[in-house]
N, C-alpha and C. Protein backbone atom coordinates (compact mmCIF):
# COMPACT_ATOMS: atom_id res chain seq x y z
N UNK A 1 77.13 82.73 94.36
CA UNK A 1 78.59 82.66 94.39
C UNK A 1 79.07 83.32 95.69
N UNK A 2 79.89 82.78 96.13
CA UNK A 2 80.52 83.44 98.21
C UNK A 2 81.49 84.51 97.52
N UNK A 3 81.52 85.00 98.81
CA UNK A 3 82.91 85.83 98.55
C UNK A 3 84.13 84.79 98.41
N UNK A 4 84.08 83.73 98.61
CA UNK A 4 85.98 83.43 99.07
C UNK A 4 86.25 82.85 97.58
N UNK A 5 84.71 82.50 96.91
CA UNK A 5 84.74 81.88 95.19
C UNK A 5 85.38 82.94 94.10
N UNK A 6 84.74 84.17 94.52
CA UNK A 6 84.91 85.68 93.65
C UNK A 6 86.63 86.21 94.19
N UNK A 7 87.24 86.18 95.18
CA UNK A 7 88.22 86.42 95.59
C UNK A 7 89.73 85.40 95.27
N UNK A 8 89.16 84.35 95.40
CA UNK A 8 89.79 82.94 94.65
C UNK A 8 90.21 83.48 93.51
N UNK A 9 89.55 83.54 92.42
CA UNK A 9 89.77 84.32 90.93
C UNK A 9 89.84 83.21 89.89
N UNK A 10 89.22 81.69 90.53
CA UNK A 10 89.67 80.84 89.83
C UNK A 10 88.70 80.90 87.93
N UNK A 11 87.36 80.71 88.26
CA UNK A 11 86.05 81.14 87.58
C UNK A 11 85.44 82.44 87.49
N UNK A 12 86.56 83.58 87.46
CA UNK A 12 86.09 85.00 87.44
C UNK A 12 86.35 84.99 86.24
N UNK A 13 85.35 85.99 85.35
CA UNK A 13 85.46 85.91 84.10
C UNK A 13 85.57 87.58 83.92
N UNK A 14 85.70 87.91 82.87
CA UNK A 14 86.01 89.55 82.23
C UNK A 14 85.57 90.24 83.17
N UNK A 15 83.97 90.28 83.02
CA UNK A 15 83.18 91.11 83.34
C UNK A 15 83.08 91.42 84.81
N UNK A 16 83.22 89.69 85.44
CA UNK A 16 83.55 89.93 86.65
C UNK A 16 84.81 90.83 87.68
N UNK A 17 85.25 90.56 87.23
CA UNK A 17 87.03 91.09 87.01
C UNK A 17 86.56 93.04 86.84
N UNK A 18 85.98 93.04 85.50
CA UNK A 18 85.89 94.36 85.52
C UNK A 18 85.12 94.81 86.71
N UNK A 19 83.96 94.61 86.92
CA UNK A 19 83.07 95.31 87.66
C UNK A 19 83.88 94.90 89.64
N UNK A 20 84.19 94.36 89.84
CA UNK A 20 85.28 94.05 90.87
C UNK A 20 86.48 95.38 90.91
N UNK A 21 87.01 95.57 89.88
CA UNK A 21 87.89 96.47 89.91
C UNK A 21 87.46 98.28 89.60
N UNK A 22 86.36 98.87 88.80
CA UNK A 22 85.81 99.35 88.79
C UNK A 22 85.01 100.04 90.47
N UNK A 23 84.73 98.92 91.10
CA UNK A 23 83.96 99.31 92.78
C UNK A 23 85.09 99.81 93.48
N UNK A 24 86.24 98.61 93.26
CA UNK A 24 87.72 99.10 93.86
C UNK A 24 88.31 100.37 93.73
N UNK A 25 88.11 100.80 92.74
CA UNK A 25 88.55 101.98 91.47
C UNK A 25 87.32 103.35 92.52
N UNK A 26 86.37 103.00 92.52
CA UNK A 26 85.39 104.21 93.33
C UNK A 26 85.61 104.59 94.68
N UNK A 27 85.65 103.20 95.17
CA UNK A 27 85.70 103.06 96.55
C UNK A 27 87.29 103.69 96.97
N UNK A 28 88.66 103.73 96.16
CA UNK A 28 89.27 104.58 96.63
C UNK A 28 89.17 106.04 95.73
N UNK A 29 88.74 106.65 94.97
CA UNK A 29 88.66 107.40 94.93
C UNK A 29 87.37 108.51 96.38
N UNK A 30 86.33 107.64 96.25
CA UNK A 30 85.77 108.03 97.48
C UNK A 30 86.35 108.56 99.05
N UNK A 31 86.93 107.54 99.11
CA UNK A 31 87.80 108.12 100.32
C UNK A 31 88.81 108.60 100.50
N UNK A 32 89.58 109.17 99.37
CA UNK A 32 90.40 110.29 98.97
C UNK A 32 90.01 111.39 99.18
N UNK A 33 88.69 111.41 98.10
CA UNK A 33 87.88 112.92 98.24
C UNK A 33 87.47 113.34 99.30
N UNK A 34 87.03 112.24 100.55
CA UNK A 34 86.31 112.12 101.59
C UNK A 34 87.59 113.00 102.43
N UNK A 35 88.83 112.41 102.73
CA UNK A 35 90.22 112.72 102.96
C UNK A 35 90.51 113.89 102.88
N UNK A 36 90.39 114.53 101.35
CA UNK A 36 90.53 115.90 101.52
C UNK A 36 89.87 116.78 101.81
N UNK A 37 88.53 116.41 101.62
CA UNK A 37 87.70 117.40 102.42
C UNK A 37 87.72 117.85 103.61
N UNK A 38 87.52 116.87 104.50
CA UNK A 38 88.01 116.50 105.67
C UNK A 38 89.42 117.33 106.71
N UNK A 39 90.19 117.07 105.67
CA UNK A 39 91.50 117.48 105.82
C UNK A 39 91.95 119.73 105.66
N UNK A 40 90.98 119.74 104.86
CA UNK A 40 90.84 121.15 103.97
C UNK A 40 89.86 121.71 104.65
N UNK A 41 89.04 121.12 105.46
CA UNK A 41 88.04 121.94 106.51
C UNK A 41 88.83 122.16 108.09
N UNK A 42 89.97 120.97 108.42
CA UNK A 42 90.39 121.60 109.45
C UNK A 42 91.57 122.72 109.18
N UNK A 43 92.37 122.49 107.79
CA UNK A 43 93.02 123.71 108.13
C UNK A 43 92.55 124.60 107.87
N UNK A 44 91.62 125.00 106.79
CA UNK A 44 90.78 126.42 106.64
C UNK A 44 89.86 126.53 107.60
């Protein structure tokens, strides 16, 4: 399956959908945390 099939959303089913949103769901929490760390080491 391509990306532009999975992004389409035409034949995405539950699971797909979930685990799609779930990576989405990490991937910004990741670079939040990444953010504040980051952020909290230059002012301290």
């Amino acid at each position: 399956m391509a990306l532009d099939e999975v992004l389409s959303g035409d034949q995405l089913t539950g699971r797909q959908a979930a685990t799609i949103f779930f990576a989405w769901l990490t991937l910004v929490l990741l670079a939040g945390i990444t953010l504040l760390l980051i952020t909290s080491m230059t002012i301290g």
